[in-house]
N, C-alpha and C. Protein backbone atom coordinates (compact mmCIF):
# COMPACT_ATOMS: atom_id res chain seq x y z
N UNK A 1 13.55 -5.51 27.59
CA UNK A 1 13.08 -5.74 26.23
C UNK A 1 14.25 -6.33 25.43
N UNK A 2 13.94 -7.57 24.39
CA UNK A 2 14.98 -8.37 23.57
C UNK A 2 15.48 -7.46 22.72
N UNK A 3 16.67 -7.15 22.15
CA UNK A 3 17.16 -6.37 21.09
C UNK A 3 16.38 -7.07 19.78
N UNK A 4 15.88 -8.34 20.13
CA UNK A 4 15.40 -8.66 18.52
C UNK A 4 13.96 -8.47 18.56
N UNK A 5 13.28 -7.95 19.25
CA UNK A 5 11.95 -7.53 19.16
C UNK A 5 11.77 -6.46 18.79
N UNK A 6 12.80 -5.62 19.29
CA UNK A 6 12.77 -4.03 19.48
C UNK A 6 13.07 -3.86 17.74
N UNK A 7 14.34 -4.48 17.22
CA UNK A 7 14.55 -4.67 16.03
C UNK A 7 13.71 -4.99 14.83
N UNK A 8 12.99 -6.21 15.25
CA UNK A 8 12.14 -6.88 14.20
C UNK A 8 10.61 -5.55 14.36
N UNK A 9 10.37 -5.22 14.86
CA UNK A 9 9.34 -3.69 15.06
C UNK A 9 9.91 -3.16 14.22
N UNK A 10 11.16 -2.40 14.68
CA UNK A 10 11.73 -1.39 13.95
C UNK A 10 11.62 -1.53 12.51
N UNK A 11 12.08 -2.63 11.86
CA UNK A 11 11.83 -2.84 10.49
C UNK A 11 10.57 -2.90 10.11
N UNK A 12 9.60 -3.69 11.00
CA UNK A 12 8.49 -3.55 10.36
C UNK A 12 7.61 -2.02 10.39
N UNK A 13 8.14 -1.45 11.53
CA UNK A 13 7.60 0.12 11.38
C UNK A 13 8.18 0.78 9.95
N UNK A 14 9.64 0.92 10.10
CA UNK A 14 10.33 1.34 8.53
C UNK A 14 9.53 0.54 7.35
N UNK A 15 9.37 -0.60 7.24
CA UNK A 15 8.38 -0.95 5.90
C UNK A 15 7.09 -0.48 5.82
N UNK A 16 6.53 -0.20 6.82
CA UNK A 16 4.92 -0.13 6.80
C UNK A 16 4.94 1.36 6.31
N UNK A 17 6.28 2.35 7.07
CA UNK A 17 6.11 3.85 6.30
C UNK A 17 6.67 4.17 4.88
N UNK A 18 7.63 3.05 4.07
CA UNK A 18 7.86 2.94 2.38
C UNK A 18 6.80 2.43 1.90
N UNK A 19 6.40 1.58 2.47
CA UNK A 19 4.37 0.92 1.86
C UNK A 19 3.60 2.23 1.89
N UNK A 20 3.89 3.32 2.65
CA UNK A 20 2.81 4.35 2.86
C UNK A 20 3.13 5.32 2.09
N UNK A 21 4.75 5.52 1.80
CA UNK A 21 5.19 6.41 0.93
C UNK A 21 5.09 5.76 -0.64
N UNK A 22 4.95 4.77 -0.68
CA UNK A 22 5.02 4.34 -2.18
C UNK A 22 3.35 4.28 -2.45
N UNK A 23 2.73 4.12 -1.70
CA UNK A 23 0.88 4.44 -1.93
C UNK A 23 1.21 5.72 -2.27
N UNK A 24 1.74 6.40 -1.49
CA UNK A 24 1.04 8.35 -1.70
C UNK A 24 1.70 8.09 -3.06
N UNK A 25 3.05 8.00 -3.40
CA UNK A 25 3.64 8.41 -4.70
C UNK A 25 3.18 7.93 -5.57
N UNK A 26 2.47 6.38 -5.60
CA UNK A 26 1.86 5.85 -6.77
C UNK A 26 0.08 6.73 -7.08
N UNK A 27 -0.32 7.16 -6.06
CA UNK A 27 -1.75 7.28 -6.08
C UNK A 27 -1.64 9.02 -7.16
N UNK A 28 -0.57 9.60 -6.15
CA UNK A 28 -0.18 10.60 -6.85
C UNK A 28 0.08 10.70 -8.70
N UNK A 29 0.81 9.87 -8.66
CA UNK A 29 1.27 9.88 -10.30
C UNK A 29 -0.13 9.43 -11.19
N UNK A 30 -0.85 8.32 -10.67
CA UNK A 30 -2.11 7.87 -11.07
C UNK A 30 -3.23 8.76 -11.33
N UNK A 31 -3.48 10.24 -9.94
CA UNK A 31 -4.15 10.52 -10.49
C UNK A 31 -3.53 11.64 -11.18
N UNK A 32 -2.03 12.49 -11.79
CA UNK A 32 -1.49 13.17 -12.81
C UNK A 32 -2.16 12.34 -14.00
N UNK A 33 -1.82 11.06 -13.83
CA UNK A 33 -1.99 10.71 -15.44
C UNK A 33 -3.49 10.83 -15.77
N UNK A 34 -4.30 10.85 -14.77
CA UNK A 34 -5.93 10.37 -14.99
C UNK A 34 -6.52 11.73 -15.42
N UNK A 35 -5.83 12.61 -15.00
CA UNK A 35 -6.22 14.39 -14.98
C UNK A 35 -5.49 14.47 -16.20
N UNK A 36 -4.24 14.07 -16.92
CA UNK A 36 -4.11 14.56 -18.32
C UNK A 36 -4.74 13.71 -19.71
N UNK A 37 -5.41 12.22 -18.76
CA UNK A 37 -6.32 11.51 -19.70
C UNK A 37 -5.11 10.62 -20.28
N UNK A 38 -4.17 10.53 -20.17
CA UNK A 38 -3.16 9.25 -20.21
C UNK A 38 -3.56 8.10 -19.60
N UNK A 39 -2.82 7.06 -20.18
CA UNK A 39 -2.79 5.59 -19.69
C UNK A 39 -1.96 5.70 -18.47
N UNK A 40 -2.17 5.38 -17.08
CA UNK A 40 -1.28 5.29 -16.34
C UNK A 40 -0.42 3.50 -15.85
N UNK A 41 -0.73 3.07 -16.81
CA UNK A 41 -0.54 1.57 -16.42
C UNK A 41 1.09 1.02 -16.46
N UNK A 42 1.70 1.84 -17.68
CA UNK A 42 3.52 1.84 -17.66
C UNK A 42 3.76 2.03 -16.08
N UNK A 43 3.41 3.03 -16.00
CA UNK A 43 4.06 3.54 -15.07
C UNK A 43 3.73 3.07 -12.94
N UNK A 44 1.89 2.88 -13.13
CA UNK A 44 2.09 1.97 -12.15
C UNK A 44 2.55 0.35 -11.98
N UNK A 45 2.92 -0.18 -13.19
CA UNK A 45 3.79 -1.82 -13.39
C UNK A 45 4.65 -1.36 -11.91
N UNK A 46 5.21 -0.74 -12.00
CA UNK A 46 6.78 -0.46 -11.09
C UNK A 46 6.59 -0.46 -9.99
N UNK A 47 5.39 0.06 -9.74
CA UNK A 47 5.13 0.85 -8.24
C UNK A 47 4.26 -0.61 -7.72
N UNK A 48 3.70 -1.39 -8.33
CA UNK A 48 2.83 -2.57 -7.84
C UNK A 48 3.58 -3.57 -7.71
N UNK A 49 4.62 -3.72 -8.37
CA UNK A 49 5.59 -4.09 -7.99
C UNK A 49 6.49 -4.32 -6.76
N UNK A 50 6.58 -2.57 -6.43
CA UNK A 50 7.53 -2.50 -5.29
C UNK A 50 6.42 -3.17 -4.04
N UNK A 51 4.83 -2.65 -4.48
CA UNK A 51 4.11 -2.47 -3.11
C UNK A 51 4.46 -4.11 -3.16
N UNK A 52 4.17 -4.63 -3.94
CA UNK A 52 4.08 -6.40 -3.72
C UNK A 52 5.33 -6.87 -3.03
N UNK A 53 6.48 -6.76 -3.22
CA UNK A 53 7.45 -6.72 -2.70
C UNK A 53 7.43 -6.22 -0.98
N UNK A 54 6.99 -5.05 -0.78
CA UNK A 54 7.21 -4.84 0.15
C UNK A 54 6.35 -4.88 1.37
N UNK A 55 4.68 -5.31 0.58
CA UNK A 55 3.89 -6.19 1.58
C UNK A 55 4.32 -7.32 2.09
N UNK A 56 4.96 -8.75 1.20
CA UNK A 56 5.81 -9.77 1.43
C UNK A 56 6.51 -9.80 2.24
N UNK A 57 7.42 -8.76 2.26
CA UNK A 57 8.56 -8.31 3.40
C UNK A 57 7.81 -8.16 4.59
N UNK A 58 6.84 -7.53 5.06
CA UNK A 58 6.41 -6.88 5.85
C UNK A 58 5.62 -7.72 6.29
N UNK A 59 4.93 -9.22 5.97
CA UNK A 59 3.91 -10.32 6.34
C UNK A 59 5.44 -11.08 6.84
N UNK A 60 6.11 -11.19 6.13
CA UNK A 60 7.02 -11.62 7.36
C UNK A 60 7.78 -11.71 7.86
N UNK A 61 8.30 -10.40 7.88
CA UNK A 61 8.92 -9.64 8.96
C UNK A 61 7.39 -10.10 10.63
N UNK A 62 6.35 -9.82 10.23
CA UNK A 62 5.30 -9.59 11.21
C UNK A 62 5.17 -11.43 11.48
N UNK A 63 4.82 -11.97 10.60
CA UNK A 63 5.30 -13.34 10.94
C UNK A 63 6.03 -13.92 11.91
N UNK A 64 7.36 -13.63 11.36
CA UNK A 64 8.39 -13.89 12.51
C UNK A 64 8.52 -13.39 13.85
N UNK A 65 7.63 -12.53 13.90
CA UNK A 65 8.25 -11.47 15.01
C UNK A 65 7.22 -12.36 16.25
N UNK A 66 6.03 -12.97 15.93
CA UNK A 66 4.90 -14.11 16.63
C UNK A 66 5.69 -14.98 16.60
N UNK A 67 5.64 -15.71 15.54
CA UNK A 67 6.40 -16.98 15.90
C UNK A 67 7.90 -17.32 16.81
N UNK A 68 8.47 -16.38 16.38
CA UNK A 68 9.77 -16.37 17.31
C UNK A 68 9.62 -15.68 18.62
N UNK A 69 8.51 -15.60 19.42
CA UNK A 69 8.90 -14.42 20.41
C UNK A 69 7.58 -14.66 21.34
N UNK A 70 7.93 -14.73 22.52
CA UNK A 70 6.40 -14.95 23.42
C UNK A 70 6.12 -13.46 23.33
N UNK A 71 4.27 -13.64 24.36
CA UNK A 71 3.64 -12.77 24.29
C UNK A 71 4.38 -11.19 25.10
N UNK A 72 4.84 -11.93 25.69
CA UNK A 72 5.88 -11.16 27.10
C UNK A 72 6.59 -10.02 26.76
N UNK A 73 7.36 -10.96 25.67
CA UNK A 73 8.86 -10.28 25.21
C UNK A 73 8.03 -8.79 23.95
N UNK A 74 7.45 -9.40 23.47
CA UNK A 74 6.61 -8.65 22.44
C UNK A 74 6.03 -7.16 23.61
N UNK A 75 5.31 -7.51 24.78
CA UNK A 75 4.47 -6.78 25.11
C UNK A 75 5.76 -5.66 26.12
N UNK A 76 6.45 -6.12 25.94
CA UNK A 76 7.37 -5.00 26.99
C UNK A 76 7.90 -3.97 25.81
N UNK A 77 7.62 -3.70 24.42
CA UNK A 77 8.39 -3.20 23.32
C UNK A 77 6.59 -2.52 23.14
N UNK A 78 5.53 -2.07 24.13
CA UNK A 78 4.44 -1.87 23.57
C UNK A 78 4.29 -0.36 22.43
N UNK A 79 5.42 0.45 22.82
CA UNK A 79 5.01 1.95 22.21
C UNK A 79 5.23 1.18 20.96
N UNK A 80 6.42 0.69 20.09
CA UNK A 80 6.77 0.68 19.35
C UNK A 80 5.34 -1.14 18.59
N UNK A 81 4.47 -1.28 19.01
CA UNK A 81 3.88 -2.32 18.73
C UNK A 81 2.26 -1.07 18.37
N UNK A 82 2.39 -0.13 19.48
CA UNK A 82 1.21 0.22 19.17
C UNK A 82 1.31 1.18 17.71
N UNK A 83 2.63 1.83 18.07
CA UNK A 83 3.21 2.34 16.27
C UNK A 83 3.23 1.40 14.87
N UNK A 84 2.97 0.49 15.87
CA UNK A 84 2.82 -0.97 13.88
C UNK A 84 1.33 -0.87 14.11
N UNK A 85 0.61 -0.77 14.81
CA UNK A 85 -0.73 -1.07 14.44
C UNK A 85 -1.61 0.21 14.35
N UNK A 86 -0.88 1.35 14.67
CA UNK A 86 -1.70 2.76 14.05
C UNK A 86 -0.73 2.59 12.36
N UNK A 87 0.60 2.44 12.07
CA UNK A 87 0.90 2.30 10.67
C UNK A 87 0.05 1.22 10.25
N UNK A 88 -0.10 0.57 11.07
CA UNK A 88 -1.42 -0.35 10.24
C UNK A 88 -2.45 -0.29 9.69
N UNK A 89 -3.36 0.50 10.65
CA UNK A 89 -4.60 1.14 10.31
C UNK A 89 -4.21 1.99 9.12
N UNK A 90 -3.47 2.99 9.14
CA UNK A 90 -3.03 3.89 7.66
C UNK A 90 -3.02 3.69 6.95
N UNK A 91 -2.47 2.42 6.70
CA UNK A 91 -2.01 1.74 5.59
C UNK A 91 -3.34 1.27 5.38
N UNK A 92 -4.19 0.56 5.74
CA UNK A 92 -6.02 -0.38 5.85
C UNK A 92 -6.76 1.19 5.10
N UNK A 93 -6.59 2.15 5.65
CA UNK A 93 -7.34 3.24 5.26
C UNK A 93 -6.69 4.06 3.39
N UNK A 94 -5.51 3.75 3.58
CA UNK A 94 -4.82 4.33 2.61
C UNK A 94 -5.33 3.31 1.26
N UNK A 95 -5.15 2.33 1.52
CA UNK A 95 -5.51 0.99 0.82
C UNK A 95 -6.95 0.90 0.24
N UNK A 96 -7.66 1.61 0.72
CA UNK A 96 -9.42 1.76 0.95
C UNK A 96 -9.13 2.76 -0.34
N UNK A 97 -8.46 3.76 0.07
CA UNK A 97 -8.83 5.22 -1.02
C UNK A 97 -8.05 4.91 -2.02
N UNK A 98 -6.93 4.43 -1.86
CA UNK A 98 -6.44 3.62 -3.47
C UNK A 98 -7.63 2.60 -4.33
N UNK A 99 -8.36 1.77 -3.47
CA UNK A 99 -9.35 1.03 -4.04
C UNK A 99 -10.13 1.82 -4.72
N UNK A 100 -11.11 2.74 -4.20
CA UNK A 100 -11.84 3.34 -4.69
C UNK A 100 -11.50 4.18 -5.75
N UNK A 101 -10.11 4.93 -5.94
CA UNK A 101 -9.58 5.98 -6.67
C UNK A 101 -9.41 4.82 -7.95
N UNK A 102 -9.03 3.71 -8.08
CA UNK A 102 -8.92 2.57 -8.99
C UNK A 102 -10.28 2.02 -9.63
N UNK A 103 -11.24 2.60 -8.79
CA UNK A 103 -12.62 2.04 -9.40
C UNK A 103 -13.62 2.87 -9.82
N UNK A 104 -12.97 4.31 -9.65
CA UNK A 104 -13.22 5.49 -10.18
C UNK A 104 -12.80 5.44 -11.69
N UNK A 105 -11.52 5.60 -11.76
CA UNK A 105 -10.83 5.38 -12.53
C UNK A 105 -11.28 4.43 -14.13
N UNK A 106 -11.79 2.98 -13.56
CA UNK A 106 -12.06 2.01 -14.13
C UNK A 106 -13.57 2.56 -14.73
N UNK A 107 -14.38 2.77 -14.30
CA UNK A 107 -15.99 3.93 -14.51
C UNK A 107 -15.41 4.67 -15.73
N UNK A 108 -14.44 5.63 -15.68
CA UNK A 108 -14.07 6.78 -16.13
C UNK A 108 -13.38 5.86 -17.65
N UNK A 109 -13.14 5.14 -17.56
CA UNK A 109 -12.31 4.42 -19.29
C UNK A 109 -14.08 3.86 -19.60
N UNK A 110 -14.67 3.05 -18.90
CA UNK A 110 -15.57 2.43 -19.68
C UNK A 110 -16.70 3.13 -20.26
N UNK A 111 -16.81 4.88 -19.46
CA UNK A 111 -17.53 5.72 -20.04
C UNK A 111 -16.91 6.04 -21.24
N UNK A 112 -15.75 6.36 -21.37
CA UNK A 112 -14.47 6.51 -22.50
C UNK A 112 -14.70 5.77 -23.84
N UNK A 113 -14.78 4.09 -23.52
CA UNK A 113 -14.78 3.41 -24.80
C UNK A 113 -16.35 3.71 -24.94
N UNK A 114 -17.30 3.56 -24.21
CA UNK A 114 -18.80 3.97 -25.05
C UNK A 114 -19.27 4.72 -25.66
N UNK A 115 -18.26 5.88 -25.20
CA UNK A 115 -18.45 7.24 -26.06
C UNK A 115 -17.88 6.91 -27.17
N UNK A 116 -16.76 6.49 -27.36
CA UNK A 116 -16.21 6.29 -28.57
C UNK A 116 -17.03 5.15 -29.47
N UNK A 117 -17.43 4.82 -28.72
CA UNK A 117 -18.03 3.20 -29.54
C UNK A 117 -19.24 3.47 -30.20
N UNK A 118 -20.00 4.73 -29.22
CA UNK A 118 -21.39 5.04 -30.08
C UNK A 118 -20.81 6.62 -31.22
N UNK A 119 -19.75 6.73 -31.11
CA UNK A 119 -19.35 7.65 -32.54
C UNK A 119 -18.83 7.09 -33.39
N UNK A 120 -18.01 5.72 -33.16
CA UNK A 120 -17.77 5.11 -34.31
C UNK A 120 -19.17 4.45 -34.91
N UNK A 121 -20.48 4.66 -34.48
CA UNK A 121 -21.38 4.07 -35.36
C UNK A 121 -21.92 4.83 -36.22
N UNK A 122 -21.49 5.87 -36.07
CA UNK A 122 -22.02 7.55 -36.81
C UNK A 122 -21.07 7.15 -38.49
């Protein structure tokens, strides 16, 4: 196995588990703020941020790792390939319940302003 396969994995395993730790921590704080009825939007700027950042990194890091590398060299590094594509799935699933927790969320303000909107007609 190439030291730069084994390598270029390695990083992309290490990014795919800060992508997974910065979901839990952002989803976390999101729903603190949603449970004390705060705006959580300061505070996820930062965190959408990092994820954007560190999806980028991680498309190509995964990028490179195809383009530079036959099927061969890739397939002799398999534990550590099948570990990017179960962090993969996690991340596909993690990504799912952030969606939904965001569109929960979005329900939960627009019930918010109607309530308010039919007492300001009082």
């Amino acid at each position: 196995m190439t030291t730069g396969v084994k390598q270029a994995l390695i990083n992309i395993n290490d990014l795919s588990r800060q992508l997974l730790s910065c979901m839990l921590s952002g989803q976390e704080v999101s729903q603190e703020k949603t449970d004390t009825q705060e705006h959580p939007a300061a505070v996820n700027t930062v965190t959408d941020k990092e994820l954007t950042e560190l999806l980028s990194q991680r498309e190509g890091l995964i990028k490179d790792l195809f383009e530079q590398n036959t099927t061969q060299d890739i397939a002799l590094a398999l534990t550590l390939v099948n570990e990017m594509l179960a962090l993969d799935a996690e991340l596909a699933r993690k990504a799912q319940t952030c969606k939904q927790a965001l569109a929960e969320q979005v329900l939960q303000l627009k019930k918010s302003v109607k309530v308010t909107q039919s007492y300001q007609e009082y």
